[in-house]
PDB file of N, CA and C in Angstrom:
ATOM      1  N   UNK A   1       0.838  -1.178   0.000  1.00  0.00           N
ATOM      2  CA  UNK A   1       0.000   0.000   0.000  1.00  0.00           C
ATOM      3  C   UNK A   1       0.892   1.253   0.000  1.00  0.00           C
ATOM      4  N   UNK A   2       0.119   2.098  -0.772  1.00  0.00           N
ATOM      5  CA  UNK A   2       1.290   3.417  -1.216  1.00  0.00           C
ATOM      6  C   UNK A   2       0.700   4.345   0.317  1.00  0.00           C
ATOM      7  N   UNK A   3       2.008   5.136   0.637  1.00  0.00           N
ATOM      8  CA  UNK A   3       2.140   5.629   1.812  1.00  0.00           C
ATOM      9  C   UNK A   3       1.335   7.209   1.534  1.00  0.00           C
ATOM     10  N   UNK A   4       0.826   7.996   2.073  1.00  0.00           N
ATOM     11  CA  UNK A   4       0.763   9.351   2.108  1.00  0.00           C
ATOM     12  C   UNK A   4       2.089  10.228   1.517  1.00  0.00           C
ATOM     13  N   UNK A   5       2.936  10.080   2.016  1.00  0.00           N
ATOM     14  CA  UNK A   5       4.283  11.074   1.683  1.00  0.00           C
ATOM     15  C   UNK A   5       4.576  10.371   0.271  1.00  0.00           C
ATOM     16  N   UNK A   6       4.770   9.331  -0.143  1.00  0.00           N
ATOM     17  CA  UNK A   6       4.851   8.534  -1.627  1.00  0.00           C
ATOM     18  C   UNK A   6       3.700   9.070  -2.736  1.00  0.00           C
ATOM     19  N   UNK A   7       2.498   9.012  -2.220  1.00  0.00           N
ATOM     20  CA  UNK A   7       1.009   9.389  -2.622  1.00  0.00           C
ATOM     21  C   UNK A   7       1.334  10.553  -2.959  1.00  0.00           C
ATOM     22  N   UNK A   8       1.603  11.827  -2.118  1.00  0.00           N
ATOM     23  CA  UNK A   8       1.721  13.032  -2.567  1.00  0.00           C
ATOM     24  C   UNK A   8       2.763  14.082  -3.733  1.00  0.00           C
ATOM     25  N   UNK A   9       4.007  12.932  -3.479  1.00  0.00           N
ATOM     26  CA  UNK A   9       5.028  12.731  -4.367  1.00  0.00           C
ATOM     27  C   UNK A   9       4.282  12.586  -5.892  1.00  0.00           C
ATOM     28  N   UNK A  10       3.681  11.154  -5.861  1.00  0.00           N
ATOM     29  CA  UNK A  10       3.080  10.756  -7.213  1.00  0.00           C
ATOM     30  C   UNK A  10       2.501  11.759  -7.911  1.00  0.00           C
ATOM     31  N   UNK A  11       1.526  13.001  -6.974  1.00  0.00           N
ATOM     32  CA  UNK A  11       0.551  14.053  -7.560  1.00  0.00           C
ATOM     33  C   UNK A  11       1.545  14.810  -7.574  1.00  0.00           C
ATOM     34  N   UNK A  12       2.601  15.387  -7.317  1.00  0.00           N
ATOM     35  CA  UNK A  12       3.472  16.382  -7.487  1.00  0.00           C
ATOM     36  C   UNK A  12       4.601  15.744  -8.834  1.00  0.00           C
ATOM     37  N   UNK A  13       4.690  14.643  -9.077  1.00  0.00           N
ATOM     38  CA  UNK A  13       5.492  14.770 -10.319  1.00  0.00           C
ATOM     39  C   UNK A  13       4.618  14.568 -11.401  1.00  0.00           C
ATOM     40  N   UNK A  14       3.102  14.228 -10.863  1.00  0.00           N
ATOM     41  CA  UNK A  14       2.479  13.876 -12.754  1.00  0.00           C
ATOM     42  C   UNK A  14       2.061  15.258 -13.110  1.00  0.00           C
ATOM     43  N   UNK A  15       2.004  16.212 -12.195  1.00  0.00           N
ATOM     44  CA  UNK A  15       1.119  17.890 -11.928  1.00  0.00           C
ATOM     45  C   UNK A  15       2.443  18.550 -12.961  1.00  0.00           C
ATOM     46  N   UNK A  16       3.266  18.098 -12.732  1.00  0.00           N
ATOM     47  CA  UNK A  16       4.486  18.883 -13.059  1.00  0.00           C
ATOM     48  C   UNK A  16       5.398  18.302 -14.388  1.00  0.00           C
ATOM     49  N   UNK A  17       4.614  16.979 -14.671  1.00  0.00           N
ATOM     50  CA  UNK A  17       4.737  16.493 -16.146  1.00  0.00           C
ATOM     51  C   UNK A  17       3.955  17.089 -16.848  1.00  0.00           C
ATOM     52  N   UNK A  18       3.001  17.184 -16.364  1.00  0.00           N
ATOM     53  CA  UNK A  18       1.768  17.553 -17.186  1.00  0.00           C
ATOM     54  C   UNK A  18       1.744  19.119 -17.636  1.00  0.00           C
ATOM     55  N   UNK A  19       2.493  19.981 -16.559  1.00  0.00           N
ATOM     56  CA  UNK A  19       2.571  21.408 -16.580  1.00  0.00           C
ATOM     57  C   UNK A  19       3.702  21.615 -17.552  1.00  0.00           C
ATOM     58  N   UNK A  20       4.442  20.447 -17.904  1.00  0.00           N
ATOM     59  CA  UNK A  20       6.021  20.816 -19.236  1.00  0.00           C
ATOM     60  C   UNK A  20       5.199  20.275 -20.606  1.00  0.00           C
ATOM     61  N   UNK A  21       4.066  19.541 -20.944  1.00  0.00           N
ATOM     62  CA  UNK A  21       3.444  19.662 -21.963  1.00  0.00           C
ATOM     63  C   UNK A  21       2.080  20.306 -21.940  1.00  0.00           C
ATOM     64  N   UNK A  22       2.118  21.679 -21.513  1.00  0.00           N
ATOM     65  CA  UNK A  22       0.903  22.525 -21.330  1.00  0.00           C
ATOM     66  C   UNK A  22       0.715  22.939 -23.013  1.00  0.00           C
ATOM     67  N   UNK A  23      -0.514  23.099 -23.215  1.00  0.00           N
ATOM     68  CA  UNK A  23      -0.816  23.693 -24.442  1.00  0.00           C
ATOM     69  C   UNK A  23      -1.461  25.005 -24.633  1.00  0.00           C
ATOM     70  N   UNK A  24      -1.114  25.743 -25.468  1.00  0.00           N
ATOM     71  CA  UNK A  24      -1.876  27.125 -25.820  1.00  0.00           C
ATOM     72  C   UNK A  24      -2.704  26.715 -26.963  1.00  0.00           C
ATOM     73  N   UNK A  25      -4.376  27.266 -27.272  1.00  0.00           N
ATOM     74  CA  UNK A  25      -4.793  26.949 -28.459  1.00  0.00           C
ATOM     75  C   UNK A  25      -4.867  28.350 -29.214  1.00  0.00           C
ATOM     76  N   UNK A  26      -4.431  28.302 -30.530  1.00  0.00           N
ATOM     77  CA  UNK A  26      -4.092  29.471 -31.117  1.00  0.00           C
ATOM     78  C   UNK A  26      -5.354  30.140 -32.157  1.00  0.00           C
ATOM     79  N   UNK A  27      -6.028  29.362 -32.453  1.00  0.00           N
ATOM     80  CA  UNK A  27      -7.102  29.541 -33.404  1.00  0.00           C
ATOM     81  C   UNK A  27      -8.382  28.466 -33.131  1.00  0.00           C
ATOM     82  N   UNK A  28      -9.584  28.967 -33.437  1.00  0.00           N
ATOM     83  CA  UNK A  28     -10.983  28.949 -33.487  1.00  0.00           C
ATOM     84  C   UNK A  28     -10.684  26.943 -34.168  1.00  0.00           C
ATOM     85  N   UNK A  29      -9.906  26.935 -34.944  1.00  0.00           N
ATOM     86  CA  UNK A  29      -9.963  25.686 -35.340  1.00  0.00           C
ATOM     87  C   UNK A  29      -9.147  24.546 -34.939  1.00  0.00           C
ATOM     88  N   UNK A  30      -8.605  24.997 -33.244  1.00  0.00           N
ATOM     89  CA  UNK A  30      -7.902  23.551 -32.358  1.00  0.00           C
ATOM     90  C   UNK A  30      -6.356  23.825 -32.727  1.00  0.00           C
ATOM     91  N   UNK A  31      -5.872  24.388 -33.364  1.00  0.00           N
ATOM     92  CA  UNK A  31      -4.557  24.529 -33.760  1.00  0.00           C
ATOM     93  C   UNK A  31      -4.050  24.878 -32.548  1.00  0.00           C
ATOM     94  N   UNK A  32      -2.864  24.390 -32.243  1.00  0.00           N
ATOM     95  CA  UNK A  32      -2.379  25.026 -30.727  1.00  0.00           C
ATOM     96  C   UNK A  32      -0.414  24.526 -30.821  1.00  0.00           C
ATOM     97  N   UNK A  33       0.060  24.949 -29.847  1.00  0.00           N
ATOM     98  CA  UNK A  33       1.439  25.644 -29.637  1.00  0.00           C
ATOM     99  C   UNK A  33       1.910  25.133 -28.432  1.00  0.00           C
ATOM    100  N   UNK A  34       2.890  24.582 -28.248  1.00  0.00           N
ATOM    101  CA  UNK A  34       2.965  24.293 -26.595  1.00  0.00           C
ATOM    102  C   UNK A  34       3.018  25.776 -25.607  1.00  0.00           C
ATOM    103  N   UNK A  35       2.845  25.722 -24.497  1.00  0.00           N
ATOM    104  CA  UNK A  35       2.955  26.757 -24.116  1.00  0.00           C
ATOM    105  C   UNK A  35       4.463  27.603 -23.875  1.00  0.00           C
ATOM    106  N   UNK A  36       4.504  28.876 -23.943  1.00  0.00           N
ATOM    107  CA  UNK A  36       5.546  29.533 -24.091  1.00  0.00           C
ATOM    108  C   UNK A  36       6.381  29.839 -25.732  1.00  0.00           C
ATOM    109  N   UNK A  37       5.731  29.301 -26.186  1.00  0.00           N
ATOM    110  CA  UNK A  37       5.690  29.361 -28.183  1.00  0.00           C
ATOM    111  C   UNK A  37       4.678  30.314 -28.498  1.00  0.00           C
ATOM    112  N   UNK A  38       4.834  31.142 -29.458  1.00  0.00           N
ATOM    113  CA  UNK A  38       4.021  32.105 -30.303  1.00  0.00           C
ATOM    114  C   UNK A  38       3.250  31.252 -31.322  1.00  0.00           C
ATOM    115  N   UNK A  39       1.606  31.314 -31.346  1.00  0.00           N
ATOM    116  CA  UNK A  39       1.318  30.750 -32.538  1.00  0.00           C
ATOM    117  C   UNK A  39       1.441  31.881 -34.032  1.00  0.00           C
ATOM    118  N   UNK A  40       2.398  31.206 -34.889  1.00  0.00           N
ATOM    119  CA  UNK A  40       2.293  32.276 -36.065  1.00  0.00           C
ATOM    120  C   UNK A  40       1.912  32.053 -37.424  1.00  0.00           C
ATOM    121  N   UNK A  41       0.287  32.236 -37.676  1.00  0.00           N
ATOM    122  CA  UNK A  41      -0.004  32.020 -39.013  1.00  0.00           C
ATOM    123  C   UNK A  41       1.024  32.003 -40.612  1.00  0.00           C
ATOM    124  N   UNK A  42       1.037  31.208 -41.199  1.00  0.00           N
ATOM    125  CA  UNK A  42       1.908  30.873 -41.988  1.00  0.00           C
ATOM    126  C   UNK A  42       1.027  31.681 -43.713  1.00  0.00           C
ATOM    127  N   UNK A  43       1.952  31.042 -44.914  1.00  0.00           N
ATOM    128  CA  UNK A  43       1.189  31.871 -46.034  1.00  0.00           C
ATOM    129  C   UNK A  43       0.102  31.111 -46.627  1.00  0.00           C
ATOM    130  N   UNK A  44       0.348  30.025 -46.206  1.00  0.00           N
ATOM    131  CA  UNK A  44      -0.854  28.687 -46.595  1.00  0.00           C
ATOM    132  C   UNK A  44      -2.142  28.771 -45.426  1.00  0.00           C
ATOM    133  N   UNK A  45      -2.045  29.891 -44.487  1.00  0.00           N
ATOM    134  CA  UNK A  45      -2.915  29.637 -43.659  1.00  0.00           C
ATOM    135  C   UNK A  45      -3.309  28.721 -42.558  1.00  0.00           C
ATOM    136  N   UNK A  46      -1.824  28.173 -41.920  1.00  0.00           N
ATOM    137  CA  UNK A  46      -1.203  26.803 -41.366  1.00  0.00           C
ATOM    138  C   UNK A  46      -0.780  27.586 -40.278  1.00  0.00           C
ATOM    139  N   UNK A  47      -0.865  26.853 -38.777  1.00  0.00           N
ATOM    140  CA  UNK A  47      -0.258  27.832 -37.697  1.00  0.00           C
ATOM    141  C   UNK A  47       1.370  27.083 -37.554  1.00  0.00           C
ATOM    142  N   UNK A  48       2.292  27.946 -37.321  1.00  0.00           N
ATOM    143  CA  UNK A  48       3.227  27.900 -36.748  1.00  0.00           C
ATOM    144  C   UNK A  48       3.387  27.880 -35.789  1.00  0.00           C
ATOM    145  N   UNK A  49       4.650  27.451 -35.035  1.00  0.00           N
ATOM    146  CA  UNK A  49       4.983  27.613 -33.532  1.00  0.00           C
ATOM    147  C   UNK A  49       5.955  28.186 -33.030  1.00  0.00           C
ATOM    148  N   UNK A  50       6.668  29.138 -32.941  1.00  0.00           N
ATOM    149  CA  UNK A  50       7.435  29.875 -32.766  1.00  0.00           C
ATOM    150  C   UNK A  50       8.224  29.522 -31.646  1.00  0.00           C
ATOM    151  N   UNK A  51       9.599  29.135 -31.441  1.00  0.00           N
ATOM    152  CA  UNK A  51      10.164  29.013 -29.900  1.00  0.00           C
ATOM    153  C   UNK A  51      10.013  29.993 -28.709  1.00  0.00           C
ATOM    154  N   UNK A  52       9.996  31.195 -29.442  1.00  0.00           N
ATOM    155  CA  UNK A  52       9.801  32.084 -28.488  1.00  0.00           C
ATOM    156  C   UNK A  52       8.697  32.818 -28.046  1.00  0.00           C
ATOM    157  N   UNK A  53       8.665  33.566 -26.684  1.00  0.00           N
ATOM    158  CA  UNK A  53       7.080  33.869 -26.011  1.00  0.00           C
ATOM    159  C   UNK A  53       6.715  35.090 -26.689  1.00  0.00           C
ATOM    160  N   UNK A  54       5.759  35.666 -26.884  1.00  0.00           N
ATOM    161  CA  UNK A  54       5.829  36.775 -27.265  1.00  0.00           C
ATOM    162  C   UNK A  54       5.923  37.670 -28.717  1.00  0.00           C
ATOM    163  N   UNK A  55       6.678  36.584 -29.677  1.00  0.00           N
ATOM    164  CA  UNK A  55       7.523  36.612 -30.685  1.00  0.00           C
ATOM    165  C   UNK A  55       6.748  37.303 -31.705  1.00  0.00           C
ATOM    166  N   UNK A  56       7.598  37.907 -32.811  1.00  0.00           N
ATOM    167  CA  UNK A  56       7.023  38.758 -33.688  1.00  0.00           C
ATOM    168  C   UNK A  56       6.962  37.493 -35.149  1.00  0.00           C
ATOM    169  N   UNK A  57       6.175  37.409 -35.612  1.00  0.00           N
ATOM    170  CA  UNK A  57       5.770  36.665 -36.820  1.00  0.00           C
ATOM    171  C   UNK A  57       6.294  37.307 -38.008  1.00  0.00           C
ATOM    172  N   UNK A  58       6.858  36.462 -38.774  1.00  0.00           N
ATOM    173  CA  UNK A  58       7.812  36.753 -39.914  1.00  0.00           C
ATOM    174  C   UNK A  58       6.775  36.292 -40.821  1.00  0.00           C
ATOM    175  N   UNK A  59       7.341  36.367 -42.441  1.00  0.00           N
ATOM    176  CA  UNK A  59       6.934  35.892 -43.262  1.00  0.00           C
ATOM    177  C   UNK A  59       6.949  34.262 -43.184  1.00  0.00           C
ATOM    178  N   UNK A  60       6.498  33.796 -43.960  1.00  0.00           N
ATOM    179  CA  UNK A  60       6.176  31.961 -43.963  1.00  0.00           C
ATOM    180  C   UNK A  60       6.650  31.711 -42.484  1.00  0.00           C
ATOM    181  N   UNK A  61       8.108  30.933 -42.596  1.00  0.00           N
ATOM    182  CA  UNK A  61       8.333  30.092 -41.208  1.00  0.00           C
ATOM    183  C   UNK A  61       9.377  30.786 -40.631  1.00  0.00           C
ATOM    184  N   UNK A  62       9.511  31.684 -39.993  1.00  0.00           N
ATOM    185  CA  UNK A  62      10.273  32.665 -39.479  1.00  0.00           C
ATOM    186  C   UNK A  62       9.869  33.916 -38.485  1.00  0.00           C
ATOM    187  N   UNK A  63      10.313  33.929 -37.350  1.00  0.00           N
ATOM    188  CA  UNK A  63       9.971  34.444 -36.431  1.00  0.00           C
ATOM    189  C   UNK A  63      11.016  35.222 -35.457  1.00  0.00           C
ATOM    190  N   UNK A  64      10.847  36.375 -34.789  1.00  0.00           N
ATOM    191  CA  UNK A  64      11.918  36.810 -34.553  1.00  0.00           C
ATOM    192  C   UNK A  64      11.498  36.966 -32.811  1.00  0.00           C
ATOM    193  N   UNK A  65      12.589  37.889 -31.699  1.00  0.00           N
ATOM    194  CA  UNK A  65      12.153  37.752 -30.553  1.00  0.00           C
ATOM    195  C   UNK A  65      11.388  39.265 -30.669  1.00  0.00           C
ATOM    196  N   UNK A  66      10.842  39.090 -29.103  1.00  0.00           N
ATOM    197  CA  UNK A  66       9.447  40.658 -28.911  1.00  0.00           C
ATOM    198  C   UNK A  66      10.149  41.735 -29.163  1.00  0.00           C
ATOM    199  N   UNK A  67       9.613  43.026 -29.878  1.00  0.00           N
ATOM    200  CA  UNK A  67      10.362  44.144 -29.825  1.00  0.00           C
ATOM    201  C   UNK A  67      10.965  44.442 -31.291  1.00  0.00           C
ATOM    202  N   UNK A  68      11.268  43.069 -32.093  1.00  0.00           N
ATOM    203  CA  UNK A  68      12.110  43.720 -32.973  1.00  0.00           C
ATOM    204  C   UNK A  68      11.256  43.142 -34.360  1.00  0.00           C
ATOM    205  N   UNK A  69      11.530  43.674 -35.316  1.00  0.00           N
ATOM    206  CA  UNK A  69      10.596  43.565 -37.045  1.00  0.00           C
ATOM    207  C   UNK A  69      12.191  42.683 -37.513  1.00  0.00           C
ATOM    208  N   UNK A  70      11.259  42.079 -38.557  1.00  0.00           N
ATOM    209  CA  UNK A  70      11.739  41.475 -39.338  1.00  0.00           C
ATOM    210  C   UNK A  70      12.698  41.701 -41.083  1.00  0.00           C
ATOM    211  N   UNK A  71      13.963  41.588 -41.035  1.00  0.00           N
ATOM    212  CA  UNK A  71      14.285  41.676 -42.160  1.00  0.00           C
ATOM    213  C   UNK A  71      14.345  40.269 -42.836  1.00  0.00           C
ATOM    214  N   UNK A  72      13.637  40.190 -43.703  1.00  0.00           N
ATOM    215  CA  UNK A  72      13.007  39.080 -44.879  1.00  0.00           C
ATOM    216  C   UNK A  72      14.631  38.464 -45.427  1.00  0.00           C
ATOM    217  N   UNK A  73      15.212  40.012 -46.341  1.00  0.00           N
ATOM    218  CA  UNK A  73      16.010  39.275 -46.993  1.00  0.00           C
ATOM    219  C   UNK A  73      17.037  38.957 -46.474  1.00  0.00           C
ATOM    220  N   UNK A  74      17.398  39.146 -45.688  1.00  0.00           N
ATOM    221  CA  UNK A  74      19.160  38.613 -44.848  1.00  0.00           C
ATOM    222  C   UNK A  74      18.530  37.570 -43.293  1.00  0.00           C
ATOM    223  N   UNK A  75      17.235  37.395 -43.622  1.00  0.00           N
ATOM    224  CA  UNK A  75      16.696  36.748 -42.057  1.00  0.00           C
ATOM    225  C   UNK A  75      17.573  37.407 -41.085  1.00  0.00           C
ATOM    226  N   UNK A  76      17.351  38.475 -40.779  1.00  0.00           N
ATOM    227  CA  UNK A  76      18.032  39.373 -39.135  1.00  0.00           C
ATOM    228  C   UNK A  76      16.618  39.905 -38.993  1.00  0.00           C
ATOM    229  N   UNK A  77      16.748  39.727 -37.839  1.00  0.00           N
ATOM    230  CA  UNK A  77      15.632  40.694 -36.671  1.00  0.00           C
ATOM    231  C   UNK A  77      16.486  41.586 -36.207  1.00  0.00           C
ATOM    232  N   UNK A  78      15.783  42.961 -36.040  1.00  0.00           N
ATOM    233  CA  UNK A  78      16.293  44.408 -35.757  1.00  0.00           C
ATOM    234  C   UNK A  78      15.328  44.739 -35.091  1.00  0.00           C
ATOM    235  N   UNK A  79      15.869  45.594 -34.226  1.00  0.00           N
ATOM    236  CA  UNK A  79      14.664  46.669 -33.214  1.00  0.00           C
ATOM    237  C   UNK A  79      14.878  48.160 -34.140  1.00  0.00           C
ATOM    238  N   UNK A  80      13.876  48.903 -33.896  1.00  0.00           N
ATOM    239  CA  UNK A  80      13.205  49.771 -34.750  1.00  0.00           C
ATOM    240  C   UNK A  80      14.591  50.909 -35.384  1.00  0.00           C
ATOM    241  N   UNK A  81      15.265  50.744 -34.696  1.00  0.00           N
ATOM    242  CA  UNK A  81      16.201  51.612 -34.715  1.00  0.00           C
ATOM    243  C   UNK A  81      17.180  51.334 -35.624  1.00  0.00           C
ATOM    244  N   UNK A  82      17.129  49.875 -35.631  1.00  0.00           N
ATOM    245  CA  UNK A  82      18.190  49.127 -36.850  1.00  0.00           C
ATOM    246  C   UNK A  82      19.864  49.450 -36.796  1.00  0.00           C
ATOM    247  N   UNK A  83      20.072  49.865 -35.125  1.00  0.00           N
ATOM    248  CA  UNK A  83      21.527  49.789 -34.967  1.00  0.00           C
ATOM    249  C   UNK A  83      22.282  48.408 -35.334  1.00  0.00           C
ATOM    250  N   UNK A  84      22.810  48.810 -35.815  1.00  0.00           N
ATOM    251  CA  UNK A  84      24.119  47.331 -36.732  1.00  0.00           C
ATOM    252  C   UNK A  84      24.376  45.918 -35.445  1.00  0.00           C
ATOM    253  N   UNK A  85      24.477  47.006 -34.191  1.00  0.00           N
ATOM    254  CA  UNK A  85      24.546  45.553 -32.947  1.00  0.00           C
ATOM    255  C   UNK A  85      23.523  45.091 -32.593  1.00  0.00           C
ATOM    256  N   UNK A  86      22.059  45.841 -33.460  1.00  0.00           N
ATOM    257  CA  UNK A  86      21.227  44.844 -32.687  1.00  0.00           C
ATOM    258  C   UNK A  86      20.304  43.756 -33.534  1.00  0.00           C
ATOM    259  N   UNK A  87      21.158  43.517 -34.174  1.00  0.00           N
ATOM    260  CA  UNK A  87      20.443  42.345 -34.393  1.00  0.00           C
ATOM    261  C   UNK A  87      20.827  40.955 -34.727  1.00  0.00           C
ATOM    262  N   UNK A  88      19.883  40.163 -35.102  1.00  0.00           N
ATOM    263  CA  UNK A  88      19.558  38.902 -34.221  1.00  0.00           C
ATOM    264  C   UNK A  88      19.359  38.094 -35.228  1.00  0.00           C
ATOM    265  N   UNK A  89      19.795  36.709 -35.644  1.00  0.00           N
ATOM    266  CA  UNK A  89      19.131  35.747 -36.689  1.00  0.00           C
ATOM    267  C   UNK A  89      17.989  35.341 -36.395  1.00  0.00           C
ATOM    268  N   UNK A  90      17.092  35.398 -37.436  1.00  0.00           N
ATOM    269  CA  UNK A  90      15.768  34.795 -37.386  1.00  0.00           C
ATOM    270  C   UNK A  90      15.716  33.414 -36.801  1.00  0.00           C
ATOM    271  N   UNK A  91      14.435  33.392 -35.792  1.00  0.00           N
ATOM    272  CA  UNK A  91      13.894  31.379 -35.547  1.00  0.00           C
ATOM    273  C   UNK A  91      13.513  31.147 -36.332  1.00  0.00           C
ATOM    274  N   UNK A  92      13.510  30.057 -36.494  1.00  0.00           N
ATOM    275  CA  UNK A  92      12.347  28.859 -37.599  1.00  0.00           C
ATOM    276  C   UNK A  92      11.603  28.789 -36.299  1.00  0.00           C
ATOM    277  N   UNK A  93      10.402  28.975 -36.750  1.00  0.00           N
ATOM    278  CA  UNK A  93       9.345  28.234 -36.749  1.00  0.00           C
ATOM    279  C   UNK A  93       9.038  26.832 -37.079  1.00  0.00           C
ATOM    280  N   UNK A  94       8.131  25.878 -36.180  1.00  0.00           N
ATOM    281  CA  UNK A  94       8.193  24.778 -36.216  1.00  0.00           C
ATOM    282  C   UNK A  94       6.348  24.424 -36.458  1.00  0.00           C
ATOM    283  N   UNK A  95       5.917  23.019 -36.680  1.00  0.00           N
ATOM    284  CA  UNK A  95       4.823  22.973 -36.477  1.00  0.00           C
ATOM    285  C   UNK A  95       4.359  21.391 -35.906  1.00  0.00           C
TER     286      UNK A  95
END
């Protein structure tokens, strides 16, 4: 017979399995993102998943972090200012 202190163990590691595959749903049609991923509509109308929280949505599968726009043709993310140090290679997006 499982003990109380064992018992409570059991609910504290499945609570906390369960909380590392949490899901976000991103659209009206079940599409969803694990949590802490950006869902980011794609050009086919397909959701993406972005690694990062927050994240700014690129063209097709490309995504950059919060704060900064997207340059398409060299895949760099820049903040508005487009100083030369700040920027960043684009994520892929996953799905």
């Amino acid at each position: 017979m499982m003990t109380m202190k064992a018992c409570l163990f059991t609910i504290c590691l499945l609570l906390s399995v369960g909380s590392m595959n949490a899901k976000i749903i991103c659209n009206d049609h079940g599409d969803w993102c694990y949590d802490g991923y950006t869902c980011c509509p794609n050009q086919q109308h397909r959701i993406m998943c972005c690694p990062l929280q927050n994240a700014v949505c690129c063209a097709d599968t490309w995504c950059c972090p919060s704060g900064m726009k997207c340059i398409m043709e060299k895949k760099w993310c820049v903040y508005d200012y487009e100083a030369i140090f700040s920027r960043h290679h684009m994520t892929p997006a996953n799905h």
